[in-house]
C-alpha atoms as a PDB file:
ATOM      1  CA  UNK A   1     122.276 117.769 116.998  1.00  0.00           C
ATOM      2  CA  UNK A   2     121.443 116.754 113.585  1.00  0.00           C
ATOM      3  CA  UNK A   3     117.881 115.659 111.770  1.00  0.00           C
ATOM      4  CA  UNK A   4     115.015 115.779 113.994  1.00  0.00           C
ATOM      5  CA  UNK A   5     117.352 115.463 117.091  1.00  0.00           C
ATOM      6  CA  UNK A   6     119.036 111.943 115.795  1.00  0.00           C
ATOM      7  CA  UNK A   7     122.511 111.593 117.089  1.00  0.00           C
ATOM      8  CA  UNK A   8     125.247 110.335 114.118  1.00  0.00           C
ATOM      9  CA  UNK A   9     124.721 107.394 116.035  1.00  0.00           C
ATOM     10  CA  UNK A  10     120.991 107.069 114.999  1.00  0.00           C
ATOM     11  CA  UNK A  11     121.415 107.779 111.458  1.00  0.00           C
ATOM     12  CA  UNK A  12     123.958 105.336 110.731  1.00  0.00           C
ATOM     13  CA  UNK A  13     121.886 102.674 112.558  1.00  0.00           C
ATOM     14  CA  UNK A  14     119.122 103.868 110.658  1.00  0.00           C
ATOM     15  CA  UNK A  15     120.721 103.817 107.420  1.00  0.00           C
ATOM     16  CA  UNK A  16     121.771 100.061 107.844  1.00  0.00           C
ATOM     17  CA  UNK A  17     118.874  98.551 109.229  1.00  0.00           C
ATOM     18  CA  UNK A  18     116.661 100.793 106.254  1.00  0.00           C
ATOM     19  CA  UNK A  19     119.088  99.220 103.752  1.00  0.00           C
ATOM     20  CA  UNK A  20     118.099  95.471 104.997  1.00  0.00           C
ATOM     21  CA  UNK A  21     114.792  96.343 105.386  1.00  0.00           C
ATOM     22  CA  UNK A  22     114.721  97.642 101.642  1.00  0.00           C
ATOM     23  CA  UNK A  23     112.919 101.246 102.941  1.00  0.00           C
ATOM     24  CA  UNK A  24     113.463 103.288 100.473  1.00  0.00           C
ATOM     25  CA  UNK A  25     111.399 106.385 102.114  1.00  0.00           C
ATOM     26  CA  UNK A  26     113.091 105.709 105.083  1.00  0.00           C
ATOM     27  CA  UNK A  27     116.806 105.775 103.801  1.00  0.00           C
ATOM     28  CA  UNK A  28     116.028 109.448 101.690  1.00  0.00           C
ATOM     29  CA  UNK A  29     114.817 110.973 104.725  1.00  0.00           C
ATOM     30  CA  UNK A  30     118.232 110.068 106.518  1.00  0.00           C
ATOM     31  CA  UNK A  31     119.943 112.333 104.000  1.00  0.00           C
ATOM     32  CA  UNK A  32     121.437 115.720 103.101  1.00  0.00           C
ATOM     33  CA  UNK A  33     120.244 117.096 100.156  1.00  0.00           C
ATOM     34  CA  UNK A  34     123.579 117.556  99.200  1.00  0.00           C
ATOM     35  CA  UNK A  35     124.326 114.242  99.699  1.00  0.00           C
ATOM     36  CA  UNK A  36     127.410 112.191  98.349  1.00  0.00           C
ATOM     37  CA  UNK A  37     129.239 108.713  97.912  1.00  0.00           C
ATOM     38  CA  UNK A  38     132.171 107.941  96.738  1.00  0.00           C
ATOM     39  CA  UNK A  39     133.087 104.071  96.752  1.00  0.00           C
ATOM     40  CA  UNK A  40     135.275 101.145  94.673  1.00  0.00           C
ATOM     41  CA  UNK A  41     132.435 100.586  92.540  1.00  0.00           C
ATOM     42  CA  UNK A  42     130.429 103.904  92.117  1.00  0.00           C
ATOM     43  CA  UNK A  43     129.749 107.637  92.980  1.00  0.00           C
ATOM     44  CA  UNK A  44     126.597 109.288  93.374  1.00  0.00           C
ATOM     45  CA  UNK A  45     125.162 112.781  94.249  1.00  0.00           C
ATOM     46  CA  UNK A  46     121.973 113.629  96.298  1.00  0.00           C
ATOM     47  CA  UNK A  47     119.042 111.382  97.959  1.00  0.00           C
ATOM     48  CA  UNK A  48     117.791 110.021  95.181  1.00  0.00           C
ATOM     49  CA  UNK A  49     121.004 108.401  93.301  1.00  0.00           C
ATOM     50  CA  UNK A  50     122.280 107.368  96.764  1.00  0.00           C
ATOM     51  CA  UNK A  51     119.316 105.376  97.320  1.00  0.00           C
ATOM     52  CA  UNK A  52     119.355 104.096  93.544  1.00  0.00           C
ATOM     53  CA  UNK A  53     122.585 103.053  94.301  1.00  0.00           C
ATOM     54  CA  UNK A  54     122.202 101.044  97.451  1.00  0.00           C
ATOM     55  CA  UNK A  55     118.980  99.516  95.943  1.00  0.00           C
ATOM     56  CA  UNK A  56     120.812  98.616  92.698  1.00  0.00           C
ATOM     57  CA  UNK A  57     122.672  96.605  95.413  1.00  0.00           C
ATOM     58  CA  UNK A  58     119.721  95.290  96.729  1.00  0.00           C
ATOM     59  CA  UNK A  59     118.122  94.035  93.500  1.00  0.00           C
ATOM     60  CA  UNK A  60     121.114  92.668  92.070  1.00  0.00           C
ATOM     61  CA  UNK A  61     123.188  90.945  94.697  1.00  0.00           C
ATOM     62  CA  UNK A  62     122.983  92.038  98.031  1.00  0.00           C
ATOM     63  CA  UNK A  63     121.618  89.554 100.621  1.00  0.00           C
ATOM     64  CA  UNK A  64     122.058  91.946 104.012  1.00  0.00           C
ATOM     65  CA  UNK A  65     124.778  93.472 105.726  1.00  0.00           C
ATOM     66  CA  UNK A  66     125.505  92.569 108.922  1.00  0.00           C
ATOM     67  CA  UNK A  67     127.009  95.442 111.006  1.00  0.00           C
ATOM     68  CA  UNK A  68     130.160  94.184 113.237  1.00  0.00           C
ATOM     69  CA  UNK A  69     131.162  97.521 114.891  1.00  0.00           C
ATOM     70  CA  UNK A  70     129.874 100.778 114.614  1.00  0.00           C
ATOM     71  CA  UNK A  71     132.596 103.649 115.909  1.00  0.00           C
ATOM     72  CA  UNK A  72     131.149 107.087 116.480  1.00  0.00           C
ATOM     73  CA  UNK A  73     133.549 110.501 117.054  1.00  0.00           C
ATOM     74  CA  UNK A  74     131.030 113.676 117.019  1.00  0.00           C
ATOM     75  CA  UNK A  75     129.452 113.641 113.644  1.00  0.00           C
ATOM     76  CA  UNK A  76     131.939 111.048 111.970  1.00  0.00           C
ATOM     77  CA  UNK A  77     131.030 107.370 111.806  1.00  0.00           C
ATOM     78  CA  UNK A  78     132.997 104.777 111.021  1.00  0.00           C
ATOM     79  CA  UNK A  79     131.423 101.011 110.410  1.00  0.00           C
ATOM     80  CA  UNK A  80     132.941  97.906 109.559  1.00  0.00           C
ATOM     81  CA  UNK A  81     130.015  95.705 107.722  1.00  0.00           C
ATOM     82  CA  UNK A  82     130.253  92.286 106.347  1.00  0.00           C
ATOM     83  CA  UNK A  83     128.573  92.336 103.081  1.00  0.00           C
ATOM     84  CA  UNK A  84     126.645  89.076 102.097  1.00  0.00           C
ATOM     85  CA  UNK A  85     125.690  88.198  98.740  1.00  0.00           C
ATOM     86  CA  UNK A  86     123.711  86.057  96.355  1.00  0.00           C
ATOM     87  CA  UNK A  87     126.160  85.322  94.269  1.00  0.00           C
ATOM     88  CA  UNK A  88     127.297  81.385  94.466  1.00  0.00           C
ATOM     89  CA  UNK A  89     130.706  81.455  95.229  1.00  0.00           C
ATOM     90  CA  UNK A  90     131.243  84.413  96.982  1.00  0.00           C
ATOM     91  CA  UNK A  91     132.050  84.519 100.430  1.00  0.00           C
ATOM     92  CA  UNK A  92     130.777  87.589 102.835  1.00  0.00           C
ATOM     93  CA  UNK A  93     133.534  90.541 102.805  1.00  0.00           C
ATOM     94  CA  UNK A  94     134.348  92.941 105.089  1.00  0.00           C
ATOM     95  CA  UNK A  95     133.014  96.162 104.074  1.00  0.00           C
ATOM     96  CA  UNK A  96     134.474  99.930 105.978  1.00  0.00           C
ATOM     97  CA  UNK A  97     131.604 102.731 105.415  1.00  0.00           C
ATOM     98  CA  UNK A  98     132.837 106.629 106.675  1.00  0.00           C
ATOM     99  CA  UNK A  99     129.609 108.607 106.613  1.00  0.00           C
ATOM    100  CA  UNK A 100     129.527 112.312 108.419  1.00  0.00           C
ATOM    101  CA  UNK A 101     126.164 113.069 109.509  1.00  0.00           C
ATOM    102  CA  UNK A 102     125.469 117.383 109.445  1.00  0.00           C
ATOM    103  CA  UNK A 103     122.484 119.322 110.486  1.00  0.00           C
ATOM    104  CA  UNK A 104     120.552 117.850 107.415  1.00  0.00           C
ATOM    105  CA  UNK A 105     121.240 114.250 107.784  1.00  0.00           C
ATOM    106  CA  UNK A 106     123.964 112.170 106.577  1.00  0.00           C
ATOM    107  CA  UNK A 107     125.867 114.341 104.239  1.00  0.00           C
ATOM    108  CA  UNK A 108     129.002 112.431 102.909  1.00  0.00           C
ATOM    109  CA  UNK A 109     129.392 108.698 102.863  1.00  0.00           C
ATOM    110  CA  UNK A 110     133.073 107.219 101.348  1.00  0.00           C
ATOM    111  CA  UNK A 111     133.480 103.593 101.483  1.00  0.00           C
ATOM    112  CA  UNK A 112     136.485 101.309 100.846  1.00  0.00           C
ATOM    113  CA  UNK A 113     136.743  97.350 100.303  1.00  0.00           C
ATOM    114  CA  UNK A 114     138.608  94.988  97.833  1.00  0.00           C
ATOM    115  CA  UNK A 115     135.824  94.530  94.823  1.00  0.00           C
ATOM    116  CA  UNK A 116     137.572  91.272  93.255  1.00  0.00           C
ATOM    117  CA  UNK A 117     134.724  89.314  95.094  1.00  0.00           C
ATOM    118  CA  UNK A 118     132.132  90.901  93.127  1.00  0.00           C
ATOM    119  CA  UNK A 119     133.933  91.096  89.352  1.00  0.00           C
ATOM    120  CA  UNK A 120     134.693  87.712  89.207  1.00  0.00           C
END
């Protein structure tokens, strides 16, 4: 069991649809304190620059996500995202997001995709 009795499942449904909804609270409770994510175009360390990083996202180019499958094995998730932006002339991109979800909440989060979309 993890968090409050959330399966992985949960949380990583949680953590998209709280990243849409722009739910900040809501997102920080879904972590670890010891939190981390590692991607193309950042790191960051604990709740709060997790959040600031997915918000950063948010404010600057992000449109939504849109969650095409979701694979869960035990505490591992795997999710294949298309990522849909602002930005005129770039196309949605598939996005993969790893996140492992401990007794805290989400505690590691790696994500891979080709950033040439985004720099242009």
């Amino acid at each position: 069991m993890t968090t409050a009795g959330a399966t992985a499942r949960e949380h990583a449904e949680d953590y998209f649809r709280g990243w849409n909804a722009g739910d900040a609270e809501a997102l920080r409770g879904l972590f670890d304190p010891q939190v981390s994510f590692r991607g193309p175009m950042g790191v960051a360390d604990g709740p709060d620059e997790c959040v600031a990083g997915l918000f950063g996202m948010r404010e600057g180019f992000l449109e939504e996500v849109v969650v095409e499958k979701l694979l869960v094995d035990g505490d591992e998730v795997v999710t294949w995202f298309e990522m849909r932006t602002r930005l005129d002339g770039v196309d949605p991109f598939p996005v993969v997001n790893r996140m492992h979800v401990g007794p805290d909440g989400i505690d590691r989060i790696r994500v891979v995709f080709d950033p040439r979309p985004l720099l242009g």
